[in-house]
C-alpha atoms as a PDB file:
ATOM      1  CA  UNK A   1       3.766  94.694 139.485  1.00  0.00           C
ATOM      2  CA  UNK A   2       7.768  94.037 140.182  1.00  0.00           C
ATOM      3  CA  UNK A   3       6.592  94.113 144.063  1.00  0.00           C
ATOM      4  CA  UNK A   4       4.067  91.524 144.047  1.00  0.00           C
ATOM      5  CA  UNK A   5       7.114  89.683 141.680  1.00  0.00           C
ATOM      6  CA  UNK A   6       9.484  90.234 144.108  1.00  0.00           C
ATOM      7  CA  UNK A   7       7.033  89.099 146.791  1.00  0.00           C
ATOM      8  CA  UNK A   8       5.971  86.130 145.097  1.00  0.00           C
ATOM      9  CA  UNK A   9       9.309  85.082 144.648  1.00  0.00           C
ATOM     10  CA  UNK A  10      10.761  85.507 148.308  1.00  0.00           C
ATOM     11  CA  UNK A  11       7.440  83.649 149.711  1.00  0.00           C
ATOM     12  CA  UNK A  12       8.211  80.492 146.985  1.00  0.00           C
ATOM     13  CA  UNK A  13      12.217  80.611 147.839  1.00  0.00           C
ATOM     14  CA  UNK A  14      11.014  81.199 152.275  1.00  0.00           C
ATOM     15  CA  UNK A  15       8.681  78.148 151.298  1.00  0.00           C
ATOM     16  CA  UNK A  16      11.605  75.669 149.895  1.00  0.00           C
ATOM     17  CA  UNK A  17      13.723  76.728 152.527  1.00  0.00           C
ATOM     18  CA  UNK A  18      11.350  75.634 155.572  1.00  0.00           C
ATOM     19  CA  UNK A  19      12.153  71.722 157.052  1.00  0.00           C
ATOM     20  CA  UNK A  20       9.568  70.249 159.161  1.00  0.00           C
ATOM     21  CA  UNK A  21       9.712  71.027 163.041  1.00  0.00           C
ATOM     22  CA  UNK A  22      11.170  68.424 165.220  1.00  0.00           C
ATOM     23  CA  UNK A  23       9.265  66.015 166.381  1.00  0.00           C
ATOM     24  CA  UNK A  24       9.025  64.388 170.294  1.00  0.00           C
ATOM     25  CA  UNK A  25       8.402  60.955 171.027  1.00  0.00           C
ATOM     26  CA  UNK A  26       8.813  59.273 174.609  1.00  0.00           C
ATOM     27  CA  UNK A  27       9.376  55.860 174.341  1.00  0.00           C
ATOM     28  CA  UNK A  28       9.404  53.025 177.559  1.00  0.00           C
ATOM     29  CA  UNK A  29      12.782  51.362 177.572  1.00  0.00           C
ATOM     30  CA  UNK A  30      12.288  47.959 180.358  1.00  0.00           C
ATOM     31  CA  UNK A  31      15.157  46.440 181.387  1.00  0.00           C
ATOM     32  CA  UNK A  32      17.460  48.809 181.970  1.00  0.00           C
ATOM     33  CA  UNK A  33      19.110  47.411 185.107  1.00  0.00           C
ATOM     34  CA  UNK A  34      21.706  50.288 185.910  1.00  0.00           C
ATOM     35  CA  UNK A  35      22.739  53.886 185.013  1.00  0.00           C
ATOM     36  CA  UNK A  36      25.161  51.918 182.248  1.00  0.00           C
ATOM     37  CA  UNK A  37      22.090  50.865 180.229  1.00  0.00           C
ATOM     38  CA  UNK A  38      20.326  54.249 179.752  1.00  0.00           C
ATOM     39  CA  UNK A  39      23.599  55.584 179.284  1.00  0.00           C
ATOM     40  CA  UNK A  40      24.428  53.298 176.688  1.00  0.00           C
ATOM     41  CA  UNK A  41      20.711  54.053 174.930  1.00  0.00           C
ATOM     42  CA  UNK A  42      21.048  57.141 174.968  1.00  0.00           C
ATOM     43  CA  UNK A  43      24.637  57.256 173.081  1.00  0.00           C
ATOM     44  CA  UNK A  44      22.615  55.038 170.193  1.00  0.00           C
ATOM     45  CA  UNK A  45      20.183  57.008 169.821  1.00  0.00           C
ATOM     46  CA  UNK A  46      21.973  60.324 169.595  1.00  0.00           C
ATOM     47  CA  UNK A  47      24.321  58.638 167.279  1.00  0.00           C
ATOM     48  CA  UNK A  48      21.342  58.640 164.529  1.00  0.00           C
ATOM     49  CA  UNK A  49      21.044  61.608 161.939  1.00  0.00           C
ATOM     50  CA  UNK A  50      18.496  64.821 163.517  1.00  0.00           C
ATOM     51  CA  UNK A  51      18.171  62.368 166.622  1.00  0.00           C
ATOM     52  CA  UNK A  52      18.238  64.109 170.133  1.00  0.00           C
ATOM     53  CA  UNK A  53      17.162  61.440 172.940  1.00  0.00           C
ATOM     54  CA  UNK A  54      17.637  61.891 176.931  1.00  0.00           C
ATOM     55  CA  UNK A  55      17.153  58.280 178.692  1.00  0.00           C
ATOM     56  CA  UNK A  56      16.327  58.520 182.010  1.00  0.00           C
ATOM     57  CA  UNK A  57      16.966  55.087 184.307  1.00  0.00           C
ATOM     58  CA  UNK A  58      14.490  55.459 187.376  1.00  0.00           C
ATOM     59  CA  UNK A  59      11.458  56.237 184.956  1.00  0.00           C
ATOM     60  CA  UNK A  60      12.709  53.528 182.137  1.00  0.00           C
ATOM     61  CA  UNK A  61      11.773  56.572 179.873  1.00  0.00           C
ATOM     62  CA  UNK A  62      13.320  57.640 176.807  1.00  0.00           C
ATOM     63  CA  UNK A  63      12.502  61.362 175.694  1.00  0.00           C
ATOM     64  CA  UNK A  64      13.534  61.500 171.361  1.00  0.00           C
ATOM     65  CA  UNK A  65      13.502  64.679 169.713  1.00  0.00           C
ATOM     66  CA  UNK A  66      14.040  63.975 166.198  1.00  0.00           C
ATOM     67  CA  UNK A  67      13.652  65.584 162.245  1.00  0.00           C
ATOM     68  CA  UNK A  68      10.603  62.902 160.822  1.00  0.00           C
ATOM     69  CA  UNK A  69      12.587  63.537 157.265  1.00  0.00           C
ATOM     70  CA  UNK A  70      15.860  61.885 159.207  1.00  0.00           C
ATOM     71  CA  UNK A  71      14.197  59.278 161.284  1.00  0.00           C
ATOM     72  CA  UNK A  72      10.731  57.768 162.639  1.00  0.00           C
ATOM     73  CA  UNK A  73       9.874  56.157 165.329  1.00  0.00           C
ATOM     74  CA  UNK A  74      10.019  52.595 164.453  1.00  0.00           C
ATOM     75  CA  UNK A  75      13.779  53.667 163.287  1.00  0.00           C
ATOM     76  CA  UNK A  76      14.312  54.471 167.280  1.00  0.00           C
ATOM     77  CA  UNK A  77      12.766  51.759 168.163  1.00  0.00           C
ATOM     78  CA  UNK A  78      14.901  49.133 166.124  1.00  0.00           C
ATOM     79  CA  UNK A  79      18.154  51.449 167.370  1.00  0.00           C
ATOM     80  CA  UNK A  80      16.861  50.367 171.092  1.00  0.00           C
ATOM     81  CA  UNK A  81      16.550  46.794 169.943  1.00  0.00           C
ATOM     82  CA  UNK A  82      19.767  46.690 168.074  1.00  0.00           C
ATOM     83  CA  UNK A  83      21.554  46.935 171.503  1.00  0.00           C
ATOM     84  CA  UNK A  84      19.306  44.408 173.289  1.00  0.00           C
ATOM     85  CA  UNK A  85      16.625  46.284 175.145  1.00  0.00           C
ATOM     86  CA  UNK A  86      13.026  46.258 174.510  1.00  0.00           C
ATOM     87  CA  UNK A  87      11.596  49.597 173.565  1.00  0.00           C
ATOM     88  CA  UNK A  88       7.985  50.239 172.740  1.00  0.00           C
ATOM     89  CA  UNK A  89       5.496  53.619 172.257  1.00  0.00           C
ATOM     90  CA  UNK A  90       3.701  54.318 176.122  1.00  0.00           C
ATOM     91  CA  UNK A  91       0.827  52.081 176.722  1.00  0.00           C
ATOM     92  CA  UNK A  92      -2.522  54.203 177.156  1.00  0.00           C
ATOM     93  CA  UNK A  93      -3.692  51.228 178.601  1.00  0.00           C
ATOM     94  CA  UNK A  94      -4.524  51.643 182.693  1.00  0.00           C
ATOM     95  CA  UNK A  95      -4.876  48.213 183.921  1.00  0.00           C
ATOM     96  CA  UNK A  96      -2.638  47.087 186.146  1.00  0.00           C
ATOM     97  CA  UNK A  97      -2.831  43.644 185.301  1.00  0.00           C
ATOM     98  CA  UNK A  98      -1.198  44.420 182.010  1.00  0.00           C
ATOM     99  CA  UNK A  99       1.293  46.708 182.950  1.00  0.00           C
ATOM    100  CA  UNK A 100       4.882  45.433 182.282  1.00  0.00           C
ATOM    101  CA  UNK A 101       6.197  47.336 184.474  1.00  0.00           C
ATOM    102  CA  UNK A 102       4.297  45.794 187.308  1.00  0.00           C
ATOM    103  CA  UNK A 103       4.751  42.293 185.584  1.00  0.00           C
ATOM    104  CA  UNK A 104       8.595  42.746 186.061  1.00  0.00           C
ATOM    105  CA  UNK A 105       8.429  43.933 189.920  1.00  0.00           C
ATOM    106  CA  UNK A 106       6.469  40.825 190.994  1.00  0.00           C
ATOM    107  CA  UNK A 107       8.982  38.683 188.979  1.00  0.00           C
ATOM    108  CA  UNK A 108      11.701  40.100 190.633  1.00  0.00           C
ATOM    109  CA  UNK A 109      10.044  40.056 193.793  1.00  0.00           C
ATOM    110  CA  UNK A 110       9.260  36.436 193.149  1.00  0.00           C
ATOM    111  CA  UNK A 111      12.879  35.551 192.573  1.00  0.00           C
ATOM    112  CA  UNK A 112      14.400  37.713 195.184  1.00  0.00           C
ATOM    113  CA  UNK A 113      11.916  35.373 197.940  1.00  0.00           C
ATOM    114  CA  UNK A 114      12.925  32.240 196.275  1.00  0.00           C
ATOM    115  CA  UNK A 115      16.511  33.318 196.889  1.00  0.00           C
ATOM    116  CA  UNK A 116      16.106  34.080 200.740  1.00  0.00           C
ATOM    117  CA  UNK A 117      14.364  30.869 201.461  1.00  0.00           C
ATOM    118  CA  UNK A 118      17.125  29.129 199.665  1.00  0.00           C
ATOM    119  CA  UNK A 119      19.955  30.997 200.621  1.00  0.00           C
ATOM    120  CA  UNK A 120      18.707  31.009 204.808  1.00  0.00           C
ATOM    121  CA  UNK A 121      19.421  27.683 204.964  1.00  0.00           C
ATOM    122  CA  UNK A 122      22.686  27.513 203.197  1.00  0.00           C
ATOM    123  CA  UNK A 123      24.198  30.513 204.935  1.00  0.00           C
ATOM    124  CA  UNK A 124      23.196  28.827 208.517  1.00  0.00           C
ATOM    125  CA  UNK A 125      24.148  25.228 207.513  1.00  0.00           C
ATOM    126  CA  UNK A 126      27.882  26.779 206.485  1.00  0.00           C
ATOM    127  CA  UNK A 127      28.349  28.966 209.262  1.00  0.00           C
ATOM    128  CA  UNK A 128      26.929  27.377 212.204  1.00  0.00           C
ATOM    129  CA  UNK A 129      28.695  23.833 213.360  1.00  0.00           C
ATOM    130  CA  UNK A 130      26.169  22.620 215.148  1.00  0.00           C
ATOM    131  CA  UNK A 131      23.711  22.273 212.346  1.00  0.00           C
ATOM    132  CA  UNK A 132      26.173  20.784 210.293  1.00  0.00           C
ATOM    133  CA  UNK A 133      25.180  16.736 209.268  1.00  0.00           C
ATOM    134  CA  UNK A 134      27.015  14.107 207.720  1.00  0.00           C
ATOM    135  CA  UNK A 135      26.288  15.042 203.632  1.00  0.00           C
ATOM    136  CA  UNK A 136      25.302  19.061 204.230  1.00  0.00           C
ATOM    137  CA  UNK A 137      27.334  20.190 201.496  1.00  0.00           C
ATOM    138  CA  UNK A 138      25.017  18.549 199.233  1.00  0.00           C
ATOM    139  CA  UNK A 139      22.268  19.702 200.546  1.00  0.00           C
ATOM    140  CA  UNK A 140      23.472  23.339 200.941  1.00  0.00           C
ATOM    141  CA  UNK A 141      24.607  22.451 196.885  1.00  0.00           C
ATOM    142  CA  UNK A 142      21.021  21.370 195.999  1.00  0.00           C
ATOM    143  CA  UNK A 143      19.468  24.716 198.032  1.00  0.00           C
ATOM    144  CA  UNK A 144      22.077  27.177 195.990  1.00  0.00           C
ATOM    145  CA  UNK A 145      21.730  25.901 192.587  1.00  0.00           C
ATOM    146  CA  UNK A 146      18.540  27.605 192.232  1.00  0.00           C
ATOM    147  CA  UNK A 147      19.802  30.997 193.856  1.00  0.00           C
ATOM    148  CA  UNK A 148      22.618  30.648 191.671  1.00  0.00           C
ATOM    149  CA  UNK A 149      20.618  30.266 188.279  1.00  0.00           C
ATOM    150  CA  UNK A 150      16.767  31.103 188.480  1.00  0.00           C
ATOM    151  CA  UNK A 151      17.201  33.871 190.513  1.00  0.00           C
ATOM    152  CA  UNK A 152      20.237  35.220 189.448  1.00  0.00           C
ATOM    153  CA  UNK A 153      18.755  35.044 186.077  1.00  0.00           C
ATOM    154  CA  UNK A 154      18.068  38.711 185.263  1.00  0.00           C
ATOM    155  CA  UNK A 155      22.002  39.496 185.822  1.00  0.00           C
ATOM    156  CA  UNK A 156      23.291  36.906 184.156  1.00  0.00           C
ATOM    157  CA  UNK A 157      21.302  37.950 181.162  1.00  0.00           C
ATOM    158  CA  UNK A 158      21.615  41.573 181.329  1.00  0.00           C
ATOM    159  CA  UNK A 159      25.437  40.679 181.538  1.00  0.00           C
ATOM    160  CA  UNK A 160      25.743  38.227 178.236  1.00  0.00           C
ATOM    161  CA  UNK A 161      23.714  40.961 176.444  1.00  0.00           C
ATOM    162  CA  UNK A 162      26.580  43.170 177.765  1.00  0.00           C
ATOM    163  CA  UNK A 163      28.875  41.043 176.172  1.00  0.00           C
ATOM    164  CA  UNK A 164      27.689  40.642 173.349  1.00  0.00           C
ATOM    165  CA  UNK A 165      27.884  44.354 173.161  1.00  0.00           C
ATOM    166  CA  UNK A 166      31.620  44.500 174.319  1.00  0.00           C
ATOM    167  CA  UNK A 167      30.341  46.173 177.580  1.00  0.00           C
ATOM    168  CA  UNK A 168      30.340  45.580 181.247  1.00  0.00           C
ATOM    169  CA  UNK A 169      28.168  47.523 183.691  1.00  0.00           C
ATOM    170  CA  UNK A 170      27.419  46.723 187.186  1.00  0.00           C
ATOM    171  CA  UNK A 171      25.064  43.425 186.045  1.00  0.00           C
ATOM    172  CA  UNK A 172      28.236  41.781 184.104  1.00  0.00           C
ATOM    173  CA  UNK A 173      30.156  42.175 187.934  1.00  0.00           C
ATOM    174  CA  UNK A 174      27.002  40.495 189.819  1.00  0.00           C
ATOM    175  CA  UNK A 175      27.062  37.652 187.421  1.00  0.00           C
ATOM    176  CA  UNK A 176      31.043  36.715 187.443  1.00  0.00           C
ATOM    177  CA  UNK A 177      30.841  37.017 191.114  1.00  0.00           C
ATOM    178  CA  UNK A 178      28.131  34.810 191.473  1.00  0.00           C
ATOM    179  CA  UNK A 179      29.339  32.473 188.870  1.00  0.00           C
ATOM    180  CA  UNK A 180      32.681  32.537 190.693  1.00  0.00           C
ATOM    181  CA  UNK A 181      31.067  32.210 194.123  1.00  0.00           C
ATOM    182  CA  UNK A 182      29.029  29.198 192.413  1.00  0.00           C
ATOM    183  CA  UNK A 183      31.497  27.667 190.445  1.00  0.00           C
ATOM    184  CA  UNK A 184      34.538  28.045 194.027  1.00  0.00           C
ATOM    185  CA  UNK A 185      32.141  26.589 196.322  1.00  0.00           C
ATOM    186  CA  UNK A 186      30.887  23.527 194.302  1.00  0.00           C
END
C-alpha cells in the first residue's frame, strides 16, 4: 500500500513538473532588403521570453521555436510588425498569381526598367557633347525625377523605416546617395 502511495505521489509531483514542448513556427518575413533586416528580426524576436527564432535573408523565412505558455504566434507576428516588416503564417496557397513574393519581383523589375529607360538618356545627354541642346538640363531633370523617386522608392522607404528605428543598413546609404546625387545635380 505505501508503494502504490509513494508511486502515486511521484507520478502527481512528475505531472506538475512537466511544461509543454516547444513549439516551431516558420513565418514569411517580405521586405527584408539586406542581411541588416533579418539580422535586426531576428534580435526582436529572440529578445521575447522562451522565443528562439533564426531569420534567414535569401529565403525571407523566419524559423521560431518558442514555449506556447510564453508566446504565440500572433505575439511574433506583432514583434515583426513592431519593427516595420510585414510578417505573416506560409501561404498553402500555389497560385502564382497570388504569390507576394512574385508580386514584389515584377514590381521591382518594373521599376528597375523604368529606371534604365530614364536614366539612358540622361547619362548620354550629360556625358556626350554632341547631343547636348540648348535647355538639356531640363530635360535630363524631367527624365531623373522619376528614377530619383518612383523607382528609388523601395530604398527610400526601407531607409525612413530604418530611421525610425535608429538604424542604418545598406538601404539608408542608397537613399542619401541618391537624394544627394538628386538634390547636387538639380
Amino acid at each position: 500500500m505505501k508503494k502504490l502511495i509513494l508511486i502515486a505521489a511521484l507520478a502527481m509531483s512528475g505531472a506538475a513538473g512537466v511544461q509543454a514542448a516547444p513549439q516551431t513556427v516558420t513565418l514569411d518575413v517580405p521586405g527584408m532588403t539586406c542581411a541588416a533586416c533579418a539580422s535586426r528580426i531576428e534580435k526582436k524576436l529572440n529578445r521575447l521570453d522562451g522565443v528562439t527564432a533564426s531569420v534567414n535573408y535569401a529565403t525571407e523565412r523566419a524559423t521560431v521555436a518558442f514555449e506556447p505558455a510564453v508566446a504565440d504566434t500572433e505575439a511574433l507576428i506583432a514583434a515583426v510588425q513592431s519593427i516595420g516588416y510585414d510578417a505573416a503564417l506560409p501561404s498553402t496557397i500555389d497560385d502564382p498569381e497570388h504569390d507576394p513574393a512574385l508580386a514584389r519581383l515584377a514590381d521591382l523589375r518594373r521599376r528597375l526598367i523604368a529606371a534604365i529607360a530614364l536614366g539612358v538618356p540622361v547619362l548620354l545627354l550629360s556625358m556626350i557633347p554632341a547631343l547636348q541642346f540648348r535647355g538639356w538640363q531640363w530635360v535630363a531633370l524631367v527624365l531623373a525625377t522619376p528614377v530619383a523617386t518612383w523607382s528609388a522608392w523601395p530604398f527610400h522607404h526601407a531607409a525612413w523605416r530604418n530611421l525610425q528605428q535608429a538604424e542604418a543598413s545598406m538601404d539608408t546609404l542608397v537613399s542619401a546617395g541618391v537624394i544627394a546625387a538628386y538634390g547636387w545635380s538639380f
